[in-house]
C-alpha atoms as a PDB file:
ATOM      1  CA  UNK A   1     -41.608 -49.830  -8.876  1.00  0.00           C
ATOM      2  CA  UNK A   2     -41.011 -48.340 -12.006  1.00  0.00           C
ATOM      3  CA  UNK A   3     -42.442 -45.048 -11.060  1.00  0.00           C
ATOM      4  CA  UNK A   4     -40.472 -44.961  -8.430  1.00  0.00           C
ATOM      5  CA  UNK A   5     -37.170 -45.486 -10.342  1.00  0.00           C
ATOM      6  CA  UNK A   6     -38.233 -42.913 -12.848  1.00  0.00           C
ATOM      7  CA  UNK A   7     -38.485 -40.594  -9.803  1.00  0.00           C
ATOM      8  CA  UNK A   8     -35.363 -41.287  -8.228  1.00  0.00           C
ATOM      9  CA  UNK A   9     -33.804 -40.610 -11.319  1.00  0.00           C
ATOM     10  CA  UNK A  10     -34.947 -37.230 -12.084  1.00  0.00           C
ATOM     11  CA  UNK A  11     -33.740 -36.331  -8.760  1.00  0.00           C
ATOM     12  CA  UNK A  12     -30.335 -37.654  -9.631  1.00  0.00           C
ATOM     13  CA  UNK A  13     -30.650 -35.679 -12.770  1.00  0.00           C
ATOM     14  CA  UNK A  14     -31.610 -32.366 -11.065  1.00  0.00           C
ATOM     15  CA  UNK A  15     -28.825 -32.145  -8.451  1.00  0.00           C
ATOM     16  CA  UNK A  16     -26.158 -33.150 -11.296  1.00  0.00           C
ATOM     17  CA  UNK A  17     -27.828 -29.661 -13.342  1.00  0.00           C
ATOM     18  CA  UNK A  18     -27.477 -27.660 -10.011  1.00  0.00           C
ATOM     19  CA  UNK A  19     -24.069 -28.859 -10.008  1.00  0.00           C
ATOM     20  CA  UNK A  20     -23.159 -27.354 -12.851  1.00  0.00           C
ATOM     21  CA  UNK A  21     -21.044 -24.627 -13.197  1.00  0.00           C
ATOM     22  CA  UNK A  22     -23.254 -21.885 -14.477  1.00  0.00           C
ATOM     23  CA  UNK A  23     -25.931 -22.661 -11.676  1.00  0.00           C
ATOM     24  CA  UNK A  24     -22.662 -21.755  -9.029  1.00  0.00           C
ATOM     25  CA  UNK A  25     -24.371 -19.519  -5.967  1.00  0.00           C
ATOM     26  CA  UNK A  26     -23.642 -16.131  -6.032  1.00  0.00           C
ATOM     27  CA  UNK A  27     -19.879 -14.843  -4.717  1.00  0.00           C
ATOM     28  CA  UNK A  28     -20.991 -14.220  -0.875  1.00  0.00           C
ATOM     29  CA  UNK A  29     -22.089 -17.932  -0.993  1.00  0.00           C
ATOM     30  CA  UNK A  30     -18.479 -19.643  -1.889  1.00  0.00           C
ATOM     31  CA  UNK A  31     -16.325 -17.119  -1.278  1.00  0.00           C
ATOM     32  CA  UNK A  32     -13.842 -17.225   1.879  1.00  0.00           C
ATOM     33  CA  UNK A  33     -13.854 -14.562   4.192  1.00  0.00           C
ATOM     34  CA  UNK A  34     -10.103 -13.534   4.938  1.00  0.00           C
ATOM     35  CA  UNK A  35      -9.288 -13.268   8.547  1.00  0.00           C
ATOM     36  CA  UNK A  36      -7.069 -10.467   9.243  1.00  0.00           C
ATOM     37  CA  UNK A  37      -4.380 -10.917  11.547  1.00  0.00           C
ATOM     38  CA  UNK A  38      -4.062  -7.880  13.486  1.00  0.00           C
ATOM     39  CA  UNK A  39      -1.015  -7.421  15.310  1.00  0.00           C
ATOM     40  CA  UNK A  40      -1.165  -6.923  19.370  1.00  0.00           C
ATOM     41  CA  UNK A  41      -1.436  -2.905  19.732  1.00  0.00           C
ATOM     42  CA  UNK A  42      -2.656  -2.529  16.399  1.00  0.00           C
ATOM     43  CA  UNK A  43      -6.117  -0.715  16.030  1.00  0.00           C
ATOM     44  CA  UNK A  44      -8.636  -2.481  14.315  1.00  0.00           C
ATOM     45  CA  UNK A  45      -8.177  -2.212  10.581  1.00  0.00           C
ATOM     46  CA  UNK A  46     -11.636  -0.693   9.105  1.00  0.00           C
ATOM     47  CA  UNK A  47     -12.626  -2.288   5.589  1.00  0.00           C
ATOM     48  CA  UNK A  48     -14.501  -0.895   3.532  1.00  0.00           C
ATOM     49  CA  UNK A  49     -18.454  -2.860   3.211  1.00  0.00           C
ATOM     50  CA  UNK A  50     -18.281  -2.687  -0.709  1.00  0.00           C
ATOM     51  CA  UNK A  51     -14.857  -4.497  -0.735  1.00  0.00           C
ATOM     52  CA  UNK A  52     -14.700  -6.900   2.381  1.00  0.00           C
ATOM     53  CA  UNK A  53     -11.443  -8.971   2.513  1.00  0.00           C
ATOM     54  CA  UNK A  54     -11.741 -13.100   1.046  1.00  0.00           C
ATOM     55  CA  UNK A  55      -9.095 -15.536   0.650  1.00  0.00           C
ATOM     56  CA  UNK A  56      -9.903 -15.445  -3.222  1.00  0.00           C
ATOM     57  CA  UNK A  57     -10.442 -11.393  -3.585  1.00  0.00           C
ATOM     58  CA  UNK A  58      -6.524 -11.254  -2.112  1.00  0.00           C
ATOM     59  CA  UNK A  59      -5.264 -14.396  -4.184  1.00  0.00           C
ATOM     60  CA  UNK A  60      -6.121 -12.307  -7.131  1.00  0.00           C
ATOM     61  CA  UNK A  61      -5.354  -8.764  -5.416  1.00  0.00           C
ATOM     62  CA  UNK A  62      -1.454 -10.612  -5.640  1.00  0.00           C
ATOM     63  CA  UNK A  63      -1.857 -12.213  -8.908  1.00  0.00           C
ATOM     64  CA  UNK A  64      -2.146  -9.145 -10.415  1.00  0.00           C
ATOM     65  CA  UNK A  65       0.075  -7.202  -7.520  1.00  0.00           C
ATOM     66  CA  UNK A  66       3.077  -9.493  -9.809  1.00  0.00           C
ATOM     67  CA  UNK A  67       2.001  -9.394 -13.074  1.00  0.00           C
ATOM     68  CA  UNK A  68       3.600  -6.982 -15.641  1.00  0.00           C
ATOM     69  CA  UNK A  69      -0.268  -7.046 -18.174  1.00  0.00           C
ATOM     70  CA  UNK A  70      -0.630  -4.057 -16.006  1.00  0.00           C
ATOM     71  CA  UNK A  71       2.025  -2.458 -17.725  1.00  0.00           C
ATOM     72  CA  UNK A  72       2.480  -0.354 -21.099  1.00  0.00           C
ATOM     73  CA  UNK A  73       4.854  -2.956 -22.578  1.00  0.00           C
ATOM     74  CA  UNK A  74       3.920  -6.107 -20.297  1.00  0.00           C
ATOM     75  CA  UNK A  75       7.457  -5.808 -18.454  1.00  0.00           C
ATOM     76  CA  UNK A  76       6.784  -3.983 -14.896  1.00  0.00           C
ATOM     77  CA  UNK A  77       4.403  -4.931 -12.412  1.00  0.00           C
ATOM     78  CA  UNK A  78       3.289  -3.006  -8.771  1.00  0.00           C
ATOM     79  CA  UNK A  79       6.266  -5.766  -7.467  1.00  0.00           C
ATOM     80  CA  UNK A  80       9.046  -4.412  -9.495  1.00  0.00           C
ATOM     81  CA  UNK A  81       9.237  -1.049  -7.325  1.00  0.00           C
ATOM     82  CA  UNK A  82       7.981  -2.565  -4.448  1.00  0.00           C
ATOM     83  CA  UNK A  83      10.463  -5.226  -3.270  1.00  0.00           C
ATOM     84  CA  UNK A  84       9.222  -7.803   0.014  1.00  0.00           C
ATOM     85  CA  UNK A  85      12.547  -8.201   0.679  1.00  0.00           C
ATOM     86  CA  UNK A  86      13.162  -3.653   1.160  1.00  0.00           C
ATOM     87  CA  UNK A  87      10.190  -3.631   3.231  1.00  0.00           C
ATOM     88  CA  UNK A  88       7.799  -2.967  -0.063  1.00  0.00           C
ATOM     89  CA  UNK A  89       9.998  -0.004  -1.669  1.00  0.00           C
ATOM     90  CA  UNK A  90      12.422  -0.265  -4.746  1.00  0.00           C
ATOM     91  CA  UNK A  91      15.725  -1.846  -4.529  1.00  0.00           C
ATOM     92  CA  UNK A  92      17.775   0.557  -2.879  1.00  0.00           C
ATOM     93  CA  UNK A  93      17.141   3.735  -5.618  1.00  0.00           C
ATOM     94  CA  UNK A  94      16.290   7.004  -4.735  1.00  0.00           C
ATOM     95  CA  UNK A  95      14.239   7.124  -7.836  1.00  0.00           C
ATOM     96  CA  UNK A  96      11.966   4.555  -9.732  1.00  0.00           C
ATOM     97  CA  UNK A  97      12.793   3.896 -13.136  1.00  0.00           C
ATOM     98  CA  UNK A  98       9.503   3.293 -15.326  1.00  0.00           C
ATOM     99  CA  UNK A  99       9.102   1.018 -18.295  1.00  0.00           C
ATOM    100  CA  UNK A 100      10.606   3.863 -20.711  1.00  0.00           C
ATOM    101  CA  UNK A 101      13.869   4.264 -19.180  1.00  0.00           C
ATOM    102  CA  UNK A 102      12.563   7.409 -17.106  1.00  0.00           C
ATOM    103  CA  UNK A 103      13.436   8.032 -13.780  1.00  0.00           C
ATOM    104  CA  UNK A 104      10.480   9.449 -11.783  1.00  0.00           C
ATOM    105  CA  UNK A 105      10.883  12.408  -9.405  1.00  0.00           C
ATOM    106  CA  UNK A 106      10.171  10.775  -5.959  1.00  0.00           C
ATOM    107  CA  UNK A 107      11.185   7.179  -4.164  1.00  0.00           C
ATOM    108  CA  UNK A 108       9.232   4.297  -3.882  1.00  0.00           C
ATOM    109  CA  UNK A 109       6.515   4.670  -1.129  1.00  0.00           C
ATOM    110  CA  UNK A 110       6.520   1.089   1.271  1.00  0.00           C
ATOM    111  CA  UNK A 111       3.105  -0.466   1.053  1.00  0.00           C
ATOM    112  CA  UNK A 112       3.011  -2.363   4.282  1.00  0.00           C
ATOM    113  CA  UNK A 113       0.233  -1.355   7.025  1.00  0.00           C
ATOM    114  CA  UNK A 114      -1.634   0.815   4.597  1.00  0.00           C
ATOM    115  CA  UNK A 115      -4.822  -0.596   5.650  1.00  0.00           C
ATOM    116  CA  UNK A 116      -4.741   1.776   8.570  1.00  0.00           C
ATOM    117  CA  UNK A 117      -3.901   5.219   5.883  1.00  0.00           C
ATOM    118  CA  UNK A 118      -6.493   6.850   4.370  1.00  0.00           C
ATOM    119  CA  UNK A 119      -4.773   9.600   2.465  1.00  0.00           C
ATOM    120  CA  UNK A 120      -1.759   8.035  -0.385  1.00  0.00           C
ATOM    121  CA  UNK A 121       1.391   8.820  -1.703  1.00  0.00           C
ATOM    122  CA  UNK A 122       3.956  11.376  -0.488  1.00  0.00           C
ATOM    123  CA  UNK A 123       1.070  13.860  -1.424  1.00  0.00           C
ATOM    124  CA  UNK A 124      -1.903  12.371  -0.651  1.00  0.00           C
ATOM    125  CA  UNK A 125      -3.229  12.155  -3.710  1.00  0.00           C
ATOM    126  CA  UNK A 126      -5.413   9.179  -3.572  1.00  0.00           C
ATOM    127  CA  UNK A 127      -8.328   9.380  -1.006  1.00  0.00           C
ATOM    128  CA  UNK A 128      -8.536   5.870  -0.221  1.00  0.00           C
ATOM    129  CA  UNK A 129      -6.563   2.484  -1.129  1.00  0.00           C
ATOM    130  CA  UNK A 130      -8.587   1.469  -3.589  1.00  0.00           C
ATOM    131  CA  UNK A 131      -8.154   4.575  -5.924  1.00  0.00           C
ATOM    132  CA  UNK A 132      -3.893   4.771  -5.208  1.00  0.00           C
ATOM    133  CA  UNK A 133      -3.994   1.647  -7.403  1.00  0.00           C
ATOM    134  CA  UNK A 134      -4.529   3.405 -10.831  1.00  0.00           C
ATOM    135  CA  UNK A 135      -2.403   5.676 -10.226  1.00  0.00           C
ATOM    136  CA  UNK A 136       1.263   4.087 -11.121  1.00  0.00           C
ATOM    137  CA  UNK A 137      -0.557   2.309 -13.841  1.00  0.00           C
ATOM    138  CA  UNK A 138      -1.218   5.118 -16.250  1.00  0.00           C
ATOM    139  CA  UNK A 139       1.408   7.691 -14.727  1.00  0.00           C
ATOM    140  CA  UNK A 140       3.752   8.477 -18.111  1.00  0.00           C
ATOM    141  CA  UNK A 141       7.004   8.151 -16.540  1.00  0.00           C
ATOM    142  CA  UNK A 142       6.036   4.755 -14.509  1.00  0.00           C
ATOM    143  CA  UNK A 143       3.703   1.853 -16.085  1.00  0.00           C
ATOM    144  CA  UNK A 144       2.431   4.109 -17.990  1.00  0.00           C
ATOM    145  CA  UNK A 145      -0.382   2.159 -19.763  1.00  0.00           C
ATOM    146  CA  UNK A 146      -3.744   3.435 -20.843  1.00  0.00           C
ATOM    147  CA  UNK A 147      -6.738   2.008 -18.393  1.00  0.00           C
ATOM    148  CA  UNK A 148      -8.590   0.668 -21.391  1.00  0.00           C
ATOM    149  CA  UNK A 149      -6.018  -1.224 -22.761  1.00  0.00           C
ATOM    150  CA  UNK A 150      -4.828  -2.880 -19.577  1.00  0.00           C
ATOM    151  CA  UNK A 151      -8.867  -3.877 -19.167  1.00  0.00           C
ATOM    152  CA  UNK A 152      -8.918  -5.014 -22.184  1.00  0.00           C
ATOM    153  CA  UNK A 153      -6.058  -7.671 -21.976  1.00  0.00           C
ATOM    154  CA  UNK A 154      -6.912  -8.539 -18.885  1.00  0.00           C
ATOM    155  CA  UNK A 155     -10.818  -9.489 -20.456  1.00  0.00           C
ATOM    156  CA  UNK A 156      -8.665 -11.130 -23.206  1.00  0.00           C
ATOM    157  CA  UNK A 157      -6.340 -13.383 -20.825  1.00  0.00           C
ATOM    158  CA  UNK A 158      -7.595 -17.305 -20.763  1.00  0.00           C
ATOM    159  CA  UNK A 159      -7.377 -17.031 -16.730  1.00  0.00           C
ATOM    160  CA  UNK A 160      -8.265 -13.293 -15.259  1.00  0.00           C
ATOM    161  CA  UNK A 161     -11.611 -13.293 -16.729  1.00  0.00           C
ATOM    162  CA  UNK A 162     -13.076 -16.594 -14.326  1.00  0.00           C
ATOM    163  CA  UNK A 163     -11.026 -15.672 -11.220  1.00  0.00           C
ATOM    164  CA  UNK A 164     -12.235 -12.420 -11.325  1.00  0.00           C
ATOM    165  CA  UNK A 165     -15.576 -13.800 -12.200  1.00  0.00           C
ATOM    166  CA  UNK A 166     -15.552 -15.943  -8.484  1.00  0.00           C
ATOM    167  CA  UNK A 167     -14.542 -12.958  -6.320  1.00  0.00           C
ATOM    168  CA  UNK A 168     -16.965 -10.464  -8.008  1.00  0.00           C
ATOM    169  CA  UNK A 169     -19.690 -11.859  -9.245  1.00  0.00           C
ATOM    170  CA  UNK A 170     -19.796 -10.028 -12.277  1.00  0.00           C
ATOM    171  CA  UNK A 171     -18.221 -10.093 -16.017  1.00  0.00           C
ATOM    172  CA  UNK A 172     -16.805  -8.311 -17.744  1.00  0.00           C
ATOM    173  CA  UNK A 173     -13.512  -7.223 -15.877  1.00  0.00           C
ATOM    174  CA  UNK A 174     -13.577  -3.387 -14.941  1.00  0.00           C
ATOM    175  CA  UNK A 175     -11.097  -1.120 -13.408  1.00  0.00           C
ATOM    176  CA  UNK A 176     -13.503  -0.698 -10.543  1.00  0.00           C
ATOM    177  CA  UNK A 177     -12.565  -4.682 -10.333  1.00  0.00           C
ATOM    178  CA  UNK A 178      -8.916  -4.467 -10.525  1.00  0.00           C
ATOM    179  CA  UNK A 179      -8.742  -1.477  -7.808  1.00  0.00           C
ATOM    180  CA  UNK A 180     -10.605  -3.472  -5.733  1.00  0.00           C
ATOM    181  CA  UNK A 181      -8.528  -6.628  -5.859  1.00  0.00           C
ATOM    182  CA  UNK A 182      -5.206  -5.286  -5.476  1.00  0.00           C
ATOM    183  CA  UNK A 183      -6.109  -3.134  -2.686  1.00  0.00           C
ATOM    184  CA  UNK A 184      -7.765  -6.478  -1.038  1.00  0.00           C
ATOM    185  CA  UNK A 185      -4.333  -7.950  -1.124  1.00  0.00           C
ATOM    186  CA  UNK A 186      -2.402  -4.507  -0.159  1.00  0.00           C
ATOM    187  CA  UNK A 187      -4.793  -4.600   3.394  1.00  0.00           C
ATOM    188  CA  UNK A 188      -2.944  -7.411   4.158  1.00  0.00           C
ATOM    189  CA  UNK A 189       0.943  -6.439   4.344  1.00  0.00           C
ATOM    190  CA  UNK A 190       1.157  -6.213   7.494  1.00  0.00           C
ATOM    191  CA  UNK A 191       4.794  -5.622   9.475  1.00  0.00           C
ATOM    192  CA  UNK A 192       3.883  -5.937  13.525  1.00  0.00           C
ATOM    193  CA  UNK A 193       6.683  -7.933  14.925  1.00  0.00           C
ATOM    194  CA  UNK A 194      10.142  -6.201  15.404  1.00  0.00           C
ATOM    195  CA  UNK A 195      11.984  -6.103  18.459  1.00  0.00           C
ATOM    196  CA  UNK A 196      10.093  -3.601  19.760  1.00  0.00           C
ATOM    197  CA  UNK A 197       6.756  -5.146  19.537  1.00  0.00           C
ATOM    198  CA  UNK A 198       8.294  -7.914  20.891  1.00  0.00           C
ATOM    199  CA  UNK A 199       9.858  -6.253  23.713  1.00  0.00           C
ATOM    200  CA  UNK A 200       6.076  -4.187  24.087  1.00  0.00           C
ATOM    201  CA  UNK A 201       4.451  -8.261  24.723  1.00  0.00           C
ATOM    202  CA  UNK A 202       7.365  -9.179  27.431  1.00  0.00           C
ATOM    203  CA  UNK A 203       9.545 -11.413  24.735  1.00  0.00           C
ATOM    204  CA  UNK A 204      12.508  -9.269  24.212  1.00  0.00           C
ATOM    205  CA  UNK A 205      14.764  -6.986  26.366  1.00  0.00           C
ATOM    206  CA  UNK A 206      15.847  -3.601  24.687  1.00  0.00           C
ATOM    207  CA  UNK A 207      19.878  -3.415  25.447  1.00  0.00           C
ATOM    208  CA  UNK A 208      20.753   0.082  27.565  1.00  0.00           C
ATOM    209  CA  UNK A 209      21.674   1.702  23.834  1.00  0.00           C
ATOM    210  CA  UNK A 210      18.857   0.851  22.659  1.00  0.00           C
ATOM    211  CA  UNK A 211      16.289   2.297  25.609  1.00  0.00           C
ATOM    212  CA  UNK A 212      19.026   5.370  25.425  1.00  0.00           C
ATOM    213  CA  UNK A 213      18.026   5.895  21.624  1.00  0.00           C
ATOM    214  CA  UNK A 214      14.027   5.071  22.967  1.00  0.00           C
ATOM    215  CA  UNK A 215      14.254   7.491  25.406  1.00  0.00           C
ATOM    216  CA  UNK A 216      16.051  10.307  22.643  1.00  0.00           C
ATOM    217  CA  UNK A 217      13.487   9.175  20.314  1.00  0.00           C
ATOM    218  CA  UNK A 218      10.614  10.484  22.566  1.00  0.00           C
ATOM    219  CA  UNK A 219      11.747  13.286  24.544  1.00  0.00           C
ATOM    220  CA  UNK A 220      10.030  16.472  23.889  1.00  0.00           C
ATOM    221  CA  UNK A 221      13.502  18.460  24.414  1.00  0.00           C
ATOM    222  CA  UNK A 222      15.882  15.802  22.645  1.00  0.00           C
ATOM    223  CA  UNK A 223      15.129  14.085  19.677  1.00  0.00           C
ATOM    224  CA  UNK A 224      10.915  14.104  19.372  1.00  0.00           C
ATOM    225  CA  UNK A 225      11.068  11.990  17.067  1.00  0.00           C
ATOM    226  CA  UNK A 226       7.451  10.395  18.102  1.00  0.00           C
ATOM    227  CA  UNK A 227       5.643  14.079  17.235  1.00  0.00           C
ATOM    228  CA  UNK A 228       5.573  12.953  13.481  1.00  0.00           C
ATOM    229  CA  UNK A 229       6.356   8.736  14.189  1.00  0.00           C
ATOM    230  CA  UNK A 230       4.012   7.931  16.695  1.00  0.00           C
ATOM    231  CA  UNK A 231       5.478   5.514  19.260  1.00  0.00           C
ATOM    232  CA  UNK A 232       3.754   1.995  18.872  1.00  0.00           C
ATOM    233  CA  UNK A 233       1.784   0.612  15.621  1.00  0.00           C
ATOM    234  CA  UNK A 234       2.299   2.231  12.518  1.00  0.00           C
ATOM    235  CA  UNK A 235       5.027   4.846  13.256  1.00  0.00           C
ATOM    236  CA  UNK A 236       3.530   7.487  11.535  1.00  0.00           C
ATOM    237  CA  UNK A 237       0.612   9.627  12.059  1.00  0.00           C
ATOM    238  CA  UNK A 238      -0.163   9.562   8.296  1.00  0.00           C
ATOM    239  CA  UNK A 239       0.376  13.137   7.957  1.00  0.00           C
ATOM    240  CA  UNK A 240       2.056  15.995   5.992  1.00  0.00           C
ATOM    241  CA  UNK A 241       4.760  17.784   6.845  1.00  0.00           C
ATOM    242  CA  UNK A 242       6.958  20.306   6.214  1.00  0.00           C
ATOM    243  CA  UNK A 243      10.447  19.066   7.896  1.00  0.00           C
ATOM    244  CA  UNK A 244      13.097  21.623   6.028  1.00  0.00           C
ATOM    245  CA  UNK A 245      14.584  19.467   3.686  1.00  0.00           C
ATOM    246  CA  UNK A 246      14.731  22.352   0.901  1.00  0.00           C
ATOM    247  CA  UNK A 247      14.781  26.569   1.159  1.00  0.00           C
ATOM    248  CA  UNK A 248      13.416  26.191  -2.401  1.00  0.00           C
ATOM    249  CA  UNK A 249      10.569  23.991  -3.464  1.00  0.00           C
ATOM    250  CA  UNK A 250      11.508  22.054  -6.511  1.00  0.00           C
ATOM    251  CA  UNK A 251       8.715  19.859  -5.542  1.00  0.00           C
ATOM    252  CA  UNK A 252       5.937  21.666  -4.007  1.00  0.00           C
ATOM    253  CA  UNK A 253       4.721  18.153  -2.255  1.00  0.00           C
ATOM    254  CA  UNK A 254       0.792  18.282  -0.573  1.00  0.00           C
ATOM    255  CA  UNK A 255       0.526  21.902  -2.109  1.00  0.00           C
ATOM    256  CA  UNK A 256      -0.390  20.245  -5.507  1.00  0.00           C
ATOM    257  CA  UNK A 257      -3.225  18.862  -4.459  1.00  0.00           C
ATOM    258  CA  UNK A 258      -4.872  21.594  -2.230  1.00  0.00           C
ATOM    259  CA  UNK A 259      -3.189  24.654  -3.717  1.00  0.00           C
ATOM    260  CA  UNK A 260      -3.235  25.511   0.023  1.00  0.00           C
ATOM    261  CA  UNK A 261       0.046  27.998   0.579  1.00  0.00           C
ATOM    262  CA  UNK A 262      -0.092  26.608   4.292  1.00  0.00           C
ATOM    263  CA  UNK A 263       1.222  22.863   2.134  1.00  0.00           C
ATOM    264  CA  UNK A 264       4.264  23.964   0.243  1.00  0.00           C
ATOM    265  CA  UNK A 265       7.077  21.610   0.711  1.00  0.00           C
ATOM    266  CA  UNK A 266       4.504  18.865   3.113  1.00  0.00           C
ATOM    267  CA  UNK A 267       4.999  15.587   2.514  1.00  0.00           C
ATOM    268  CA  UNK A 268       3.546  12.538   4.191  1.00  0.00           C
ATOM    269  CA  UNK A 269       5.361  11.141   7.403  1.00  0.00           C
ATOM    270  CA  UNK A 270       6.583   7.916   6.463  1.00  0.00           C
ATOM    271  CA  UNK A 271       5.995   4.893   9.035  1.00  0.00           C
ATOM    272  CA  UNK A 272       9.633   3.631  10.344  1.00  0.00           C
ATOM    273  CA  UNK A 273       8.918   0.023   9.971  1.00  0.00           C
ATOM    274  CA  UNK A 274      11.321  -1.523   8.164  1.00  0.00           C
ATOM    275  CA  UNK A 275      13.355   1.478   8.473  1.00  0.00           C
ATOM    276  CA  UNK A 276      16.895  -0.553   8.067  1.00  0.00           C
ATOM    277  CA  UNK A 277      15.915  -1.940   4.460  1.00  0.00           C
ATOM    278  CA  UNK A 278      13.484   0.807   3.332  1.00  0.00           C
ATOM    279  CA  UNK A 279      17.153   3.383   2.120  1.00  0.00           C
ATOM    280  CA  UNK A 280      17.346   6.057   1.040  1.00  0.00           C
ATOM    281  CA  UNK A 281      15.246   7.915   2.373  1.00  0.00           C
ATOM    282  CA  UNK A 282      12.948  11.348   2.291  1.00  0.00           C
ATOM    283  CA  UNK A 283      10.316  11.807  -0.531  1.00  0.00           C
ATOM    284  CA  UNK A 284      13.071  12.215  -3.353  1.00  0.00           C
ATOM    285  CA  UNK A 285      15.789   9.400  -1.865  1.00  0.00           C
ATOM    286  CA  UNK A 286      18.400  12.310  -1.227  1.00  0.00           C
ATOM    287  CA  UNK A 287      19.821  10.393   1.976  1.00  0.00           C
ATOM    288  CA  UNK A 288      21.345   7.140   1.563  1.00  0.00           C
ATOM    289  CA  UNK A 289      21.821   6.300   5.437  1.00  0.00           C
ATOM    290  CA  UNK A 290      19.935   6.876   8.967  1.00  0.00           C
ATOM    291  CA  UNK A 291      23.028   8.563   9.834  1.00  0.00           C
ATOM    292  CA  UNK A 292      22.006  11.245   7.310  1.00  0.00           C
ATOM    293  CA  UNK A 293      19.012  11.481   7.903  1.00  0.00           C
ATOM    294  CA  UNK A 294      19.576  12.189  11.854  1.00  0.00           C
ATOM    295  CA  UNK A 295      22.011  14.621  11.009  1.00  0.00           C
ATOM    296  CA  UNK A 296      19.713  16.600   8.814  1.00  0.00           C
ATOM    297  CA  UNK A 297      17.157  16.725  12.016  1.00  0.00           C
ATOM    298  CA  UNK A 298      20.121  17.524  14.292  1.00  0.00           C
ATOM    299  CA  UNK A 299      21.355  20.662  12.478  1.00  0.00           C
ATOM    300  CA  UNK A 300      20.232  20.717   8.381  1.00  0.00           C
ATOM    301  CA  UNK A 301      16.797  22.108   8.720  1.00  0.00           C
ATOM    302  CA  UNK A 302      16.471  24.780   5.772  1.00  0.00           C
ATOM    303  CA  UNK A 303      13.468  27.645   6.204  1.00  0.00           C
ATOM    304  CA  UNK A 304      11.592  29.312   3.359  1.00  0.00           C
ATOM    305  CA  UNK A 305       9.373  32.319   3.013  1.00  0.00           C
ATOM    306  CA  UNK A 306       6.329  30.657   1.959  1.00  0.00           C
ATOM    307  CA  UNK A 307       4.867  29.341   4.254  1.00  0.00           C
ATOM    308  CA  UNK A 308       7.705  29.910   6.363  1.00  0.00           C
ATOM    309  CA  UNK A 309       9.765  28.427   9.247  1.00  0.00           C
ATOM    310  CA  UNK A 310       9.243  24.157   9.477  1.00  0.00           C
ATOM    311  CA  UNK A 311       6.583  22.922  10.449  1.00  0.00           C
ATOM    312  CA  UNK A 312       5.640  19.699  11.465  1.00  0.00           C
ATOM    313  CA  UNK A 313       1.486  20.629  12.455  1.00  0.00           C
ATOM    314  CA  UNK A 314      -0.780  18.682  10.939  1.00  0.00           C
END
């Protein structure tokens, strides 16, 4: 009997050590996968294998999506230019303002439905989402905080160091880390249900204005709208174009990233979700209303020499 008891316990005492927290399975054991809610019409969104989406990967992707450690001075976070409430873009302004008082040189991108881009900002500058993250973080005139030092607080803060610990698997903290995370949680602002997606699923009827403006929207010889905002998901083929906003280039757009003539003036096509709360508009916020902007389209366009007339190829 007493061997027995002696047994017993050292089984009690073996599961309690497995219990503890240093013996915790690796991250694909615990972690949550996140299920992506695709909208109806959507195509599928493709994640990337070395940063698949979990419910703990995006709590932290929004964590630090909100918090201003990410900035220079600790007072601006991602969230402070990108507004829920303005469909992801800054408050109304034309131009960002960084944390010295600077005003940048173009508006604040929206961030919903980026999962389906693969080229960022009104340049493309970033290859993929993870890498668009750094970006605003150590740009001069916007965060503008040096990598190292934002690592380094966040290794230093009595919370970021165990939550990033769970999703990754790994200590200490990298940037590789913090890229990953707040891209996790950028894959899922998602904006799929307007009127129009409602009216595409049989819930809504468009009024006769509004399948008049439908019908302008996608007619080859009246507004063609749809060659640049595709008709249906995202609204935008994620492209760059030249739409003769400017005869001169103050910014030379896509061109300073290729050094490609062919780019001068391109800029990416911006989806139209949103549209209403997403003002002003164009890469550098020069038109405060739709009105404007459809005016411009109707009769503003502006050529230049290089590369020449519009163009709105790919």
């Amino acid at each position: 009997m007493k061997l027995k008891l002696i047994s017993v316990l050292s089984i009690i005492v073996f599961v309690a050590a497995c219990n503890k927290e240093t013996d915790l399975p690796e991250r694909t054991d615990f972690l949550e996968p996140y299920i992506l809610q695709t909208p109806a019409g959507f195509p599928a969104m493709q994640i990337p294998t070395e940063n698949p989406l979990t419910k703990q990967g995006v709590e932290l992707g929004r964590k630090l999506f909100y918090d201003p450690i990410l900035s220079g001075n600790n007072t601006m976070s991602c969230g402070t230019c990108h507004v829920q409430e303005f469909g992801f873009t800054d408050n109304g302004l034309a131009l960002s303002i960084g944390i010295d008082g600077i005003a940048g040189t173009r508006n604040s991108m929206p961030v919903m439905n980026l999962g389906w881009d693969s080229k960022f900002f009104w340049d493309g500058g970033a290859a993929d989402l993870e890498s668009q993250v750094i970006g605003p973080i150590q740009n001069p005139v916007e965060m503008h905080e040096d990598l190292s030092n934002a690592i380094a607080e966040l290794n230093a803060h009595p919370e970021y160091p165990a939550l990033f610990k769970q999703v990754f698997g790994e200590s200490p903290i990298t940037s590789a880390h913090v890229m990953k995370a707040i891209a996790q949680f950028e894959r899922t602002l998602i904006s799929g249900n307007s009127k129009y997606d409602k009216y595409l699923r049989g819930e809504a009827v468009l009024t006769p204005q509004e399948l008049q403006g439908m019908d302008l929207f996608t007619s080859f010889d009246k507004g063609d709208c749809s060659h640049c905002h595709v008709l249906g998901s995202t609204f935008t083929d994620f492209e760059f174009k030249n739409n003769g906003l400017d005869s001169v280039y103050a910014d030379e757009g896509r061109y300073r990233i290729t050094l490609n003539p062919d780019d001068l003036g391109r800029f990416k096509t911006p989806s139209l979700r949103n549209i209403e709360v997403t003002a002003p508009y164009m890469h550098d916020g020069r038109f405060s209303t739709l009105m404007e902007v459809i005016q411009h389209y109707n009769s503003g366009f502006a050529n230049h020499p290089k590369p020449g007339p519009i163009n709105f190829g790919a």
